[in-house]
N, C-alpha and C. Protein backbone atom coordinates (compact mmCIF):
# COMPACT_ATOMS: atom_id res chain seq x y z
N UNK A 1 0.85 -0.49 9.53
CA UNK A 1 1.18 -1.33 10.68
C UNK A 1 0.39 -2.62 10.56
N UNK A 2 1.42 -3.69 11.02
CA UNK A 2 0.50 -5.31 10.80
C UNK A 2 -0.38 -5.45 11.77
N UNK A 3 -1.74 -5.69 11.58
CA UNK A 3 -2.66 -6.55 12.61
C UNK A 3 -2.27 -7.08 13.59
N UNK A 4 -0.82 -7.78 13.67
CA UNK A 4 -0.35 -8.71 14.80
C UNK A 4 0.61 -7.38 15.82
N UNK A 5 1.11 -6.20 14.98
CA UNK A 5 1.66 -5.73 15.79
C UNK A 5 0.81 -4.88 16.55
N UNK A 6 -0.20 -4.67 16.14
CA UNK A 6 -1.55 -4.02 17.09
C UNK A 6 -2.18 -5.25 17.96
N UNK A 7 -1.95 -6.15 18.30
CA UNK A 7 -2.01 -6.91 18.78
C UNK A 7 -1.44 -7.01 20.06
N UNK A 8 -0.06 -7.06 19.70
CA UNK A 8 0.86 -7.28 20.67
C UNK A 8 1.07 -5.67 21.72
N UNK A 9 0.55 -4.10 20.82
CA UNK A 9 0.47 -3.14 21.43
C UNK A 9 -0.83 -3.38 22.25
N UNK A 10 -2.09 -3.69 22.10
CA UNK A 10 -3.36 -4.31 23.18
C UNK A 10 -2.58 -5.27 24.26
N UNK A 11 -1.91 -6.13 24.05
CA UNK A 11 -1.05 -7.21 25.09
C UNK A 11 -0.53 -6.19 26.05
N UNK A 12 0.71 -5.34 25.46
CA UNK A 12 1.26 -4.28 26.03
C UNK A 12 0.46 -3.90 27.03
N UNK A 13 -0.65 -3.00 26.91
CA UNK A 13 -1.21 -2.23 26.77
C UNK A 13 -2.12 -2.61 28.79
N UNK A 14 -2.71 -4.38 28.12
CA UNK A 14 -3.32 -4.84 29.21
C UNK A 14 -2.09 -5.41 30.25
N UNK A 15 -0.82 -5.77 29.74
CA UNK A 15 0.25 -5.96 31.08
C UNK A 15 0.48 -4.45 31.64
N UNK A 16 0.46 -3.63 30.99
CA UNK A 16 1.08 -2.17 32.00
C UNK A 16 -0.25 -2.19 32.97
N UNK A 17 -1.45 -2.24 32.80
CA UNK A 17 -2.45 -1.87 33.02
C UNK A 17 -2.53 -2.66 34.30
N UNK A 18 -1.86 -3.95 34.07
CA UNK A 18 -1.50 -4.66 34.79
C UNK A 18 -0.48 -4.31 36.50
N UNK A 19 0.33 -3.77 35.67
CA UNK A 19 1.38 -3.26 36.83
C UNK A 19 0.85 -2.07 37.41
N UNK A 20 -0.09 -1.28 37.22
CA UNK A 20 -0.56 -0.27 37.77
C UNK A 20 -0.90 1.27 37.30
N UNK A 21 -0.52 0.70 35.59
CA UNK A 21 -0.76 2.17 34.63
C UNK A 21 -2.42 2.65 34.78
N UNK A 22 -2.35 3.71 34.63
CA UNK A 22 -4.10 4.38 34.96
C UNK A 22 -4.92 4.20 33.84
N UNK A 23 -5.88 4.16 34.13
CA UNK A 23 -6.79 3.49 33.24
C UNK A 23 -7.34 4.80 32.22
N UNK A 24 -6.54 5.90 32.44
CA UNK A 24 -6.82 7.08 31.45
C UNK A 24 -5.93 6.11 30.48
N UNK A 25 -4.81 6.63 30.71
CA UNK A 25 -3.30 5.74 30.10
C UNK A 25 -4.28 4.59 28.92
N UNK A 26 -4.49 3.69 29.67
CA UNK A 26 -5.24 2.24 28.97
C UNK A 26 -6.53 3.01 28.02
N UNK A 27 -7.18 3.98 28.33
CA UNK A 27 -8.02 4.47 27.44
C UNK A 27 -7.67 5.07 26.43
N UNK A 28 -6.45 5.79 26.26
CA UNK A 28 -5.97 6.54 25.08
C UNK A 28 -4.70 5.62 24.82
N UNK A 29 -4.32 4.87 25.39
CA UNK A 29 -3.70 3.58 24.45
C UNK A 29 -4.73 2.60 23.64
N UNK A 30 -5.78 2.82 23.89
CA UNK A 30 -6.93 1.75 23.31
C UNK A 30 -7.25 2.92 21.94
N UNK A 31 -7.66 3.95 22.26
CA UNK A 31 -7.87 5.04 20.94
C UNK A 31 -7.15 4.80 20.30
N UNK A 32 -6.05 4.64 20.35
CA UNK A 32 -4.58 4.77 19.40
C UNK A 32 -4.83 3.86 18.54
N UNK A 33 -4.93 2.64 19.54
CA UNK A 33 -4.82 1.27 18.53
C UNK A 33 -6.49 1.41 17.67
N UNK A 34 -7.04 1.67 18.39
CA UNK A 34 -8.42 1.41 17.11
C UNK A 34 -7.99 2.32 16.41
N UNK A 35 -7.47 3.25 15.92
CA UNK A 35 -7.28 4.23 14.94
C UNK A 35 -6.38 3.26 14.17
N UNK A 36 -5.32 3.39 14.24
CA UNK A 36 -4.51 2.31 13.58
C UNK A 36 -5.23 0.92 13.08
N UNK A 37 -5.73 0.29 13.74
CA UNK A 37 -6.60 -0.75 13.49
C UNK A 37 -7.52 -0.72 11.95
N UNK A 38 -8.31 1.03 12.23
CA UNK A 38 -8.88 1.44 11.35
C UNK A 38 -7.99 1.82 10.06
N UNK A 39 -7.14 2.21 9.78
CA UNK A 39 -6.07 2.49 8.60
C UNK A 39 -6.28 1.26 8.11
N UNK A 40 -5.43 0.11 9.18
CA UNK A 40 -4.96 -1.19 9.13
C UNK A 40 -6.44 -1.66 8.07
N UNK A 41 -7.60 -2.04 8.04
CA UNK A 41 -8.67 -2.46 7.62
C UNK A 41 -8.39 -1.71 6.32
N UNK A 42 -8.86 -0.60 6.52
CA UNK A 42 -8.57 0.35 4.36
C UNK A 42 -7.52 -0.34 4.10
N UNK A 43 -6.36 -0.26 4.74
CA UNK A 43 -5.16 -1.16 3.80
C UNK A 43 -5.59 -2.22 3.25
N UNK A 44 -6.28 -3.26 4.59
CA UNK A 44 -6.75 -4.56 3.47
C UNK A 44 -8.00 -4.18 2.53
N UNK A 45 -8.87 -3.39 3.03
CA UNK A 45 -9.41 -3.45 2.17
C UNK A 45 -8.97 -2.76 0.73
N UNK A 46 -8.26 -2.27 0.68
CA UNK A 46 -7.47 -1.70 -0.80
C UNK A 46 -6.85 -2.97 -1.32
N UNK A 47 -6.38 -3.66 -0.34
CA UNK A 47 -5.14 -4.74 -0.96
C UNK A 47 -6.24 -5.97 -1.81
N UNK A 48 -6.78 -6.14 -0.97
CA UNK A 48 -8.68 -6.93 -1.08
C UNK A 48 -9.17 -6.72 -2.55
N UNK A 49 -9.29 -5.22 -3.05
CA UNK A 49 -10.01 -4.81 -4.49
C UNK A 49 -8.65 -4.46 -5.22
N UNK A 50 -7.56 -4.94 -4.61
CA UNK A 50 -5.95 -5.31 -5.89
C UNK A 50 -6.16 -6.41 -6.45
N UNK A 51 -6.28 -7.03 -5.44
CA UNK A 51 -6.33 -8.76 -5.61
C UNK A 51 -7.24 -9.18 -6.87
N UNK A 52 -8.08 -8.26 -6.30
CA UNK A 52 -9.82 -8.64 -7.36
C UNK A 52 -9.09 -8.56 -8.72
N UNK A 53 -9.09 -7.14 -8.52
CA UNK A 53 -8.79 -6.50 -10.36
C UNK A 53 -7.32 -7.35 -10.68
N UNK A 54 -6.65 -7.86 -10.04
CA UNK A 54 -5.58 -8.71 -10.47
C UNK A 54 -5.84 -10.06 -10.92
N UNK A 55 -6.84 -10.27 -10.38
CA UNK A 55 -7.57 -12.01 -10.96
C UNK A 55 -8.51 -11.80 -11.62
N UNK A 56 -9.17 -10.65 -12.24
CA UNK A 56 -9.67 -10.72 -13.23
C UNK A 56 -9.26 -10.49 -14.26
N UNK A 57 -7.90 -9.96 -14.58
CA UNK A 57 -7.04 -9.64 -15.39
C UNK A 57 -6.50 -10.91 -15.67
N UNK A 58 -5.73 -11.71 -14.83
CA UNK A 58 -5.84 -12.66 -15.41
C UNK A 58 -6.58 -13.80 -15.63
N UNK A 59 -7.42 -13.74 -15.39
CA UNK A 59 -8.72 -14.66 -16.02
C UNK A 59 -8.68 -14.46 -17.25
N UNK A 60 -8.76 -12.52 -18.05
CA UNK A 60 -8.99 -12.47 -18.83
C UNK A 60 -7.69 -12.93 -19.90
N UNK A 61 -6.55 -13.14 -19.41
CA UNK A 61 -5.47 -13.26 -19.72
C UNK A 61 -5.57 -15.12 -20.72
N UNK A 62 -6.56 -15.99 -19.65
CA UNK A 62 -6.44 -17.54 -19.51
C UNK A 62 -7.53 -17.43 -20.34
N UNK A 63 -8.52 -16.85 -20.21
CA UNK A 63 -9.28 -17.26 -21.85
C UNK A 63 -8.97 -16.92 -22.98
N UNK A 64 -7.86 -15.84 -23.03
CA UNK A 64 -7.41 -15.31 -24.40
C UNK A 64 -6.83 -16.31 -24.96
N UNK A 65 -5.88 -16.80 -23.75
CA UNK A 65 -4.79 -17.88 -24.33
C UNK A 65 -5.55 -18.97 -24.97
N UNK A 66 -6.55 -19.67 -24.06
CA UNK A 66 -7.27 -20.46 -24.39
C UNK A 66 -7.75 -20.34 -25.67
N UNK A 67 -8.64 -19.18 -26.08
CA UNK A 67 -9.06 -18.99 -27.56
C UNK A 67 -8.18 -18.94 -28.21
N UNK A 68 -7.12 -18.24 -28.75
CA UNK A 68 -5.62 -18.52 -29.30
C UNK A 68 -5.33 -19.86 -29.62
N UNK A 69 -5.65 -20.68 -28.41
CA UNK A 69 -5.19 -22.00 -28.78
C UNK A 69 -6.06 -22.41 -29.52
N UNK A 70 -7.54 -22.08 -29.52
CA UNK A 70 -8.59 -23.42 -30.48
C UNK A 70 -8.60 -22.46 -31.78
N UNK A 71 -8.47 -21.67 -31.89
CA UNK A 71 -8.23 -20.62 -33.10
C UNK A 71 -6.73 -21.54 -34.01
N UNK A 72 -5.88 -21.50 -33.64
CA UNK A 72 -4.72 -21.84 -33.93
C UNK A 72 -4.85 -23.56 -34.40
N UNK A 73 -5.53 -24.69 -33.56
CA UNK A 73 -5.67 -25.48 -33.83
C UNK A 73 -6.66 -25.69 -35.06
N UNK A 74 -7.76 -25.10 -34.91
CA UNK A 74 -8.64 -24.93 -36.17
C UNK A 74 -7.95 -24.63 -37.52
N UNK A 75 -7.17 -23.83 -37.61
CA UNK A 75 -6.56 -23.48 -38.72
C UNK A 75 -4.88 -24.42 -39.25
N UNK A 76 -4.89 -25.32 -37.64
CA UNK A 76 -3.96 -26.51 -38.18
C UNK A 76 -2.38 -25.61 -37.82
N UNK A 77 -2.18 -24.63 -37.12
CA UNK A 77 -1.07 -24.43 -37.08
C UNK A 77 -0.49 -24.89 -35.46
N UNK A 78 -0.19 -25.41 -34.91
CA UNK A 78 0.68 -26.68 -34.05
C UNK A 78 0.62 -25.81 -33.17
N UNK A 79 2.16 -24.84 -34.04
CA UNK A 79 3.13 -24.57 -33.03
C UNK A 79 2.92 -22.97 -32.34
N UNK A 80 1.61 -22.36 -32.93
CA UNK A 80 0.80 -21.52 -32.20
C UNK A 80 0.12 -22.15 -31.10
N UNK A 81 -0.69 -23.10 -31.33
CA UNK A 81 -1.71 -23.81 -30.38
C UNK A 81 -0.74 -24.24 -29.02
N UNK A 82 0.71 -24.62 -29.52
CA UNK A 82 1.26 -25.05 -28.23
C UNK A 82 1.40 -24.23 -27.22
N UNK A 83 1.70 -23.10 -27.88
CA UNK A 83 2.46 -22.02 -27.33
C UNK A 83 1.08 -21.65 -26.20
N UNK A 84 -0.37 -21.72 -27.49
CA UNK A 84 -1.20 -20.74 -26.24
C UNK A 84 -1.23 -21.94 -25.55
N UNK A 85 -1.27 -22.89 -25.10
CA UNK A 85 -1.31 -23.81 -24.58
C UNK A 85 -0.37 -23.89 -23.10
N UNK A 86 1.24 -23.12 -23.41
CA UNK A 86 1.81 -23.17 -22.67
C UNK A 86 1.27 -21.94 -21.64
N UNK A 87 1.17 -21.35 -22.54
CA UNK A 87 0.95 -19.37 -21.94
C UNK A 87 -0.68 -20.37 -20.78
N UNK A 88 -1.59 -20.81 -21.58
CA UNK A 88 -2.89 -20.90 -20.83
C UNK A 88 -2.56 -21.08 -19.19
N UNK A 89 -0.94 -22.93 -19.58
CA UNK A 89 -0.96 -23.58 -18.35
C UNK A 89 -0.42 -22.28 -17.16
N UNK A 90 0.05 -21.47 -17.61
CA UNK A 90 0.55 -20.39 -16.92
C UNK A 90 -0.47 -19.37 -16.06
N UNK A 91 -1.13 -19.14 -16.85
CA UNK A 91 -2.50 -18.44 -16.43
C UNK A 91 -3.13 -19.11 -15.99
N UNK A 92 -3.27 -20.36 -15.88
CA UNK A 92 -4.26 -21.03 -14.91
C UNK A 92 -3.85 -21.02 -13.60
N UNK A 93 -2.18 -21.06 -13.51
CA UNK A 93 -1.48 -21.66 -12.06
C UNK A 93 -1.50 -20.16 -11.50
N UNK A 94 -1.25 -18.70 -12.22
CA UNK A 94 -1.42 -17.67 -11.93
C UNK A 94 -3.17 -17.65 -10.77
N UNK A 95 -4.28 -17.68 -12.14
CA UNK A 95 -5.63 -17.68 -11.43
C UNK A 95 -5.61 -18.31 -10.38
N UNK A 96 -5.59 -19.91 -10.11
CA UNK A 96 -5.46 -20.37 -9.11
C UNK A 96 -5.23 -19.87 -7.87
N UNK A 97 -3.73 -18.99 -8.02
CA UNK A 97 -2.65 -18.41 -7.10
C UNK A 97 -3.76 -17.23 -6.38
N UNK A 98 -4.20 -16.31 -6.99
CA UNK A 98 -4.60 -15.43 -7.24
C UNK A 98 -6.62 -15.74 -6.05
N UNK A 99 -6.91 -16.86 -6.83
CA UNK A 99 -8.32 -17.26 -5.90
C UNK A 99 -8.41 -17.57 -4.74
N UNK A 100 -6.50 -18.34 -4.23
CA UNK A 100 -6.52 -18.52 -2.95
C UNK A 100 -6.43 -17.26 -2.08
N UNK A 101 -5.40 -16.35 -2.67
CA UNK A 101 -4.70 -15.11 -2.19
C UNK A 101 -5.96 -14.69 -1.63
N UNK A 102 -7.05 -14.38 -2.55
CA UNK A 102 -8.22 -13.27 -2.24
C UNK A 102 -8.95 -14.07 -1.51
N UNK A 103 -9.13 -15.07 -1.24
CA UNK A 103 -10.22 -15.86 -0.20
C UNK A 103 -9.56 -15.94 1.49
N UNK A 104 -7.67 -15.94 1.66
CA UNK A 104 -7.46 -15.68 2.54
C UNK A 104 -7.36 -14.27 3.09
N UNK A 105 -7.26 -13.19 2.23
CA UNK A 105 -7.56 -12.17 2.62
C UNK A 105 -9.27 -11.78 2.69
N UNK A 106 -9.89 -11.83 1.90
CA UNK A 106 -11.42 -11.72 3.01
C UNK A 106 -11.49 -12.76 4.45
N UNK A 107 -10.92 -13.95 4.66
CA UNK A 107 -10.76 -14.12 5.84
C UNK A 107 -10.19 -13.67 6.38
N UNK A 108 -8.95 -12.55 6.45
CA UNK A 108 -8.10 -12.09 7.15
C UNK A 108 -9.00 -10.49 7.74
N UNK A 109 -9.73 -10.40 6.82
CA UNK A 109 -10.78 -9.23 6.55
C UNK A 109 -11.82 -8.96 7.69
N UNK A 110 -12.39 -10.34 7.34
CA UNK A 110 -13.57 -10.69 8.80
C UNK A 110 -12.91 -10.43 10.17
N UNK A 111 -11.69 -11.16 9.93
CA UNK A 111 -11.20 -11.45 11.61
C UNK A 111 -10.64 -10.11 11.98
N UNK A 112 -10.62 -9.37 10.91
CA UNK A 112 -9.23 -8.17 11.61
C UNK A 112 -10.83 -7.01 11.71
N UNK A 113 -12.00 -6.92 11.28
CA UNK A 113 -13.11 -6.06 11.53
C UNK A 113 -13.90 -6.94 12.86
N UNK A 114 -13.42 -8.15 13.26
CA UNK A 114 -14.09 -8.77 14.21
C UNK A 114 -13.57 -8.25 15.50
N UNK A 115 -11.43 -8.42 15.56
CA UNK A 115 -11.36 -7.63 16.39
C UNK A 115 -11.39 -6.32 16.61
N UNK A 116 -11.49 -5.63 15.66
CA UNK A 116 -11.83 -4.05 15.48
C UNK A 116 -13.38 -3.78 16.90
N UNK A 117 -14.10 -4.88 16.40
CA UNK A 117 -15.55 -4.81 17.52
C UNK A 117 -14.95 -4.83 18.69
N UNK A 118 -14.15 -6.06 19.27
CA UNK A 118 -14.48 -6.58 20.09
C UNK A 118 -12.90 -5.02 20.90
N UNK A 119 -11.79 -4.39 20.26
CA UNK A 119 -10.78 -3.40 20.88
C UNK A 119 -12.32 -2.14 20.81
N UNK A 120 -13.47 -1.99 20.41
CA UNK A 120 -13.69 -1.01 20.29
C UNK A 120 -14.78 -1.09 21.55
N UNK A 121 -15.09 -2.47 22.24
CA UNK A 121 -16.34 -2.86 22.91
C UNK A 121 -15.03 -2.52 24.57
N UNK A 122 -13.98 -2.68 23.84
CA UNK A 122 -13.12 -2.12 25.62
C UNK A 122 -12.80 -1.34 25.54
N UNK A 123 -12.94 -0.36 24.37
CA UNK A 123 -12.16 1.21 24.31
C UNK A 123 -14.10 1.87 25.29
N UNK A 124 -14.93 1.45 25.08
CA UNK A 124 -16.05 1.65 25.61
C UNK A 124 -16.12 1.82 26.98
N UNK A 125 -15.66 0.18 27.31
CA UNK A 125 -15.39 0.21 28.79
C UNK A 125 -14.47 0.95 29.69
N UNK A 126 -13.59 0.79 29.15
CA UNK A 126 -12.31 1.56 29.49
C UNK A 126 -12.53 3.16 29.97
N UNK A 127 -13.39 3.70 28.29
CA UNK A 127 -13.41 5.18 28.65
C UNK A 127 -14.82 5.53 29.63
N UNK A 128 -15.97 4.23 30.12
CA UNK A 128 -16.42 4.30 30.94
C UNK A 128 -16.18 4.11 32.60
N UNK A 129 -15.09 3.94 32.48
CA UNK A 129 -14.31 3.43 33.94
C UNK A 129 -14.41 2.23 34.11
N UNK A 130 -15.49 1.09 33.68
CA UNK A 130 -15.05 -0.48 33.76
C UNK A 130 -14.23 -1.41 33.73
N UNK A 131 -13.67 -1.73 34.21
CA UNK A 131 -12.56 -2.83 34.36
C UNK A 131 -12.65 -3.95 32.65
N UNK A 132 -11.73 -3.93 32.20
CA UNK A 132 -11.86 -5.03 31.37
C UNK A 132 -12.40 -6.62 31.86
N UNK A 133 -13.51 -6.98 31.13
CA UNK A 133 -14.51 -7.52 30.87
C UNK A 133 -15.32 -7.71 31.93
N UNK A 134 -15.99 -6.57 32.24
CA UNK A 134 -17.37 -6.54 33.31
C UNK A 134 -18.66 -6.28 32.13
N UNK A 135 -18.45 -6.89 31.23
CA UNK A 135 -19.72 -6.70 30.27
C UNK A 135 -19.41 -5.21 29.62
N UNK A 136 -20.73 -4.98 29.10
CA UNK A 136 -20.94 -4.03 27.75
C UNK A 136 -20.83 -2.73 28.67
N UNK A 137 -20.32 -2.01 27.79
CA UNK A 137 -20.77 -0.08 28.33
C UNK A 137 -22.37 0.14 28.05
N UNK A 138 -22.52 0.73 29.31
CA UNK A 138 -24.00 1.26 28.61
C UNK A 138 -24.22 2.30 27.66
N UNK A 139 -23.27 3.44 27.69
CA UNK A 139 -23.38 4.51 26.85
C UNK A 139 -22.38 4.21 25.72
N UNK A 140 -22.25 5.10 24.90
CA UNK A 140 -21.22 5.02 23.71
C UNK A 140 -19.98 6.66 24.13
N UNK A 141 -19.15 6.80 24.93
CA UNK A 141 -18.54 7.92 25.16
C UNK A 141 -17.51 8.51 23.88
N UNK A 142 -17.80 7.40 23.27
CA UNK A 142 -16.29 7.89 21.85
C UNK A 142 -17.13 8.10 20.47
N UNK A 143 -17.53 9.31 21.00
CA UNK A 143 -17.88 9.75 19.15
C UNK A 143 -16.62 10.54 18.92
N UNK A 144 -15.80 10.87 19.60
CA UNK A 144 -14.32 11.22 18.54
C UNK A 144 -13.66 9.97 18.51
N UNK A 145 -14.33 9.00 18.56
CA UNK A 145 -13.70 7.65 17.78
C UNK A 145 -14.46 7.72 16.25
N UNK A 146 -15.70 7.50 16.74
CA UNK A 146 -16.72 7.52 15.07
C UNK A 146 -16.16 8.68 14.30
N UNK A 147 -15.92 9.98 14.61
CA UNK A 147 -15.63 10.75 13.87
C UNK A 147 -14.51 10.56 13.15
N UNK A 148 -13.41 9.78 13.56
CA UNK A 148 -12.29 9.58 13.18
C UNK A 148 -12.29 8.73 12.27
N UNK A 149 -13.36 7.48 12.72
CA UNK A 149 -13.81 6.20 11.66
C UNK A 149 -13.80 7.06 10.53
N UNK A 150 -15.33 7.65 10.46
CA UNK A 150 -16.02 7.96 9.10
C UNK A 150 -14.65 9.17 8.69
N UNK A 151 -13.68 9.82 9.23
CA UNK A 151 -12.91 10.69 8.02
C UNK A 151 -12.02 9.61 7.53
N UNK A 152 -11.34 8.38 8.40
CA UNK A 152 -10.61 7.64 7.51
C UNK A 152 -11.32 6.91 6.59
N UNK A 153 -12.65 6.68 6.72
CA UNK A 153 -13.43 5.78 5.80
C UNK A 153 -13.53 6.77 4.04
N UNK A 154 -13.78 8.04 4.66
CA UNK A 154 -13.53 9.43 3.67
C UNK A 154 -12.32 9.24 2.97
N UNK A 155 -11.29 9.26 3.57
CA UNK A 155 -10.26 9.32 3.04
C UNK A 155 -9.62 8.28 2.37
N UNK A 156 -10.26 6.93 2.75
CA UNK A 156 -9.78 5.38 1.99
C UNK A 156 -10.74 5.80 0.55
N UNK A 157 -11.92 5.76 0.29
CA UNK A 157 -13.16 6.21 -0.31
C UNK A 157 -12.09 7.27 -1.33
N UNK A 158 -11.84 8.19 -1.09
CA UNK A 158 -10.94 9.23 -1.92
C UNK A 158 -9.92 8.44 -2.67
N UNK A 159 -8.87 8.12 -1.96
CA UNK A 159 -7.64 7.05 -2.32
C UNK A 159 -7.92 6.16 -3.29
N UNK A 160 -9.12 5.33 -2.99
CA UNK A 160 -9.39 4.69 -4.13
C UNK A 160 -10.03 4.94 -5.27
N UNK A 161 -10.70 5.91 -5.17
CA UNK A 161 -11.19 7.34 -6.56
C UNK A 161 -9.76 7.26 -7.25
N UNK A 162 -8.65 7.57 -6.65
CA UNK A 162 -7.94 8.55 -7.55
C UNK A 162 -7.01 7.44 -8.04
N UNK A 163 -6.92 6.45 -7.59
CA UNK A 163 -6.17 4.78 -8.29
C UNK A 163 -6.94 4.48 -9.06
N UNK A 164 -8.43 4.55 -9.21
CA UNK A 164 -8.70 4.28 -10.45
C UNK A 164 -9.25 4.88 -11.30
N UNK A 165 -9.25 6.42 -11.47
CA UNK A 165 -9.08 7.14 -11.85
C UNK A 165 -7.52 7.40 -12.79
N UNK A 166 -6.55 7.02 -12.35
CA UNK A 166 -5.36 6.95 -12.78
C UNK A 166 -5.26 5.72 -13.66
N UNK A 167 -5.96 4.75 -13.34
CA UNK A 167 -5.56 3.47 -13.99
C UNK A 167 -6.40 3.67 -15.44
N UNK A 168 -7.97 4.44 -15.12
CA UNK A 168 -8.36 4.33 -16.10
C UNK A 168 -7.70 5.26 -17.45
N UNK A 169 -7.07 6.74 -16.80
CA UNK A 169 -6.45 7.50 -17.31
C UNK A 169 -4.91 6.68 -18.21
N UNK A 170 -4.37 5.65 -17.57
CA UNK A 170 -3.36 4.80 -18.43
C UNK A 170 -3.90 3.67 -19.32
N UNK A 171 -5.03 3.38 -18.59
CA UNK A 171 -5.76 2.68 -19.88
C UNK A 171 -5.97 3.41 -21.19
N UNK A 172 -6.41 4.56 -21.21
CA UNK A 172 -6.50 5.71 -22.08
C UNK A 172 -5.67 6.21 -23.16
N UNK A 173 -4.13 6.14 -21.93
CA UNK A 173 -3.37 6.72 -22.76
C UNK A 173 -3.25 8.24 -22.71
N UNK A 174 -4.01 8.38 -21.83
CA UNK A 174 -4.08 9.68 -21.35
C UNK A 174 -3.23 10.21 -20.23
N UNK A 175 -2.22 9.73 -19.61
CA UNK A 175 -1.32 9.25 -18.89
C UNK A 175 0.05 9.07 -19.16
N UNK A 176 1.25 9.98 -18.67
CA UNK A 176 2.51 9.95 -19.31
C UNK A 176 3.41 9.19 -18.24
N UNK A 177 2.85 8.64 -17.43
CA UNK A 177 3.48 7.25 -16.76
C UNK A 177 3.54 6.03 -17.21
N UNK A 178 4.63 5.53 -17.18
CA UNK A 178 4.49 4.27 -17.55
C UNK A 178 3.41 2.67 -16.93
N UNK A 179 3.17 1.66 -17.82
CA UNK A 179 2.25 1.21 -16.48
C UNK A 179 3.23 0.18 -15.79
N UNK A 180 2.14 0.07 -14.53
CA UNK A 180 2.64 -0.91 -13.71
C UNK A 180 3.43 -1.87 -13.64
């Protein structure tokens, strides 16, 4: 689920609350969404360490070419050198592509764990009986929120074991899938 559509379920969430839905209602509509919220974050953060290993791949891709090319020129053959030349300009506009991608997703990163605080600072209030925004809860009432955190944090943590675990297994050759 997108960030914006958990968004618009919190909007929801504070107009019913609005018309007169009970503030149990608004408390386990607020659980919901931080759970989701929480998936929502492992997703980016999985998509986050794609990105990575995808721009370092081709990095490694743009210096090959690059060496290819001064290799090729050294030895006076043209129409190799052009070629890595063409392949390089390719891999550069790739990298490029690739440095913006991952710099707007760690910003997308910050902001989507920023509101994660700020749905989890009214799932507080909420399940303390406070009205949205009379300040902080004093107690913390949702440790079957934390508990839920740390098994999806378990379970993102696992997920990404076994992707690269697999990848390294096709690096290998050890692996009767084709790659990617």
């Amino acid at each position: 689920m997108a960030f914006e559509d958990l968004r618009a379920r919190l909007e929801q969430l504070l107009a019913d609350r609005g018309r007169g839905a009970g503030a149990r209602a608004y408390a386990e509509g607020l659980y919901r969404a931080l759970v989701d919220a929480k998936v929502a974050i492992g997703d980016m953060k999985h998509a986050l360490s794609a990105t990575a290993r995808e721009l370092a791949a081709e990095q490694q891709h743009l210096a090959d070419s690059e060496r290819r090319g001064r290799l090729a020129e050294e030895i006076g053959d043209q129409d190799t050198a052009e070629l890595a030349r063409l392949w390089a300009g390719k891999h550069r506009e790739r990298v490029d592509l690739l440095v913006r991608k991952h710099r707007v997703q760690e910003d997308e990163l910050v902001l989507a764990e920023r509101q994660l605080a700020e749905w989890s600072e009214a799932y507080r209030r909420a399940k303390a009986g406070m009205p949205p925004g009379a300040g902080p809860a004093l107690q913390d009432p949702a440790p079957e929120l934390d508990r839920a955190g740390l098994e999806l944090d378990r379970k993102a943590k696992e997920t990404l074991v076994k992707e690269q675990l697999a990848e390294l297994k096709r690096k290998l050759g050890r692996d009767d899938r084709p790659p990617p």
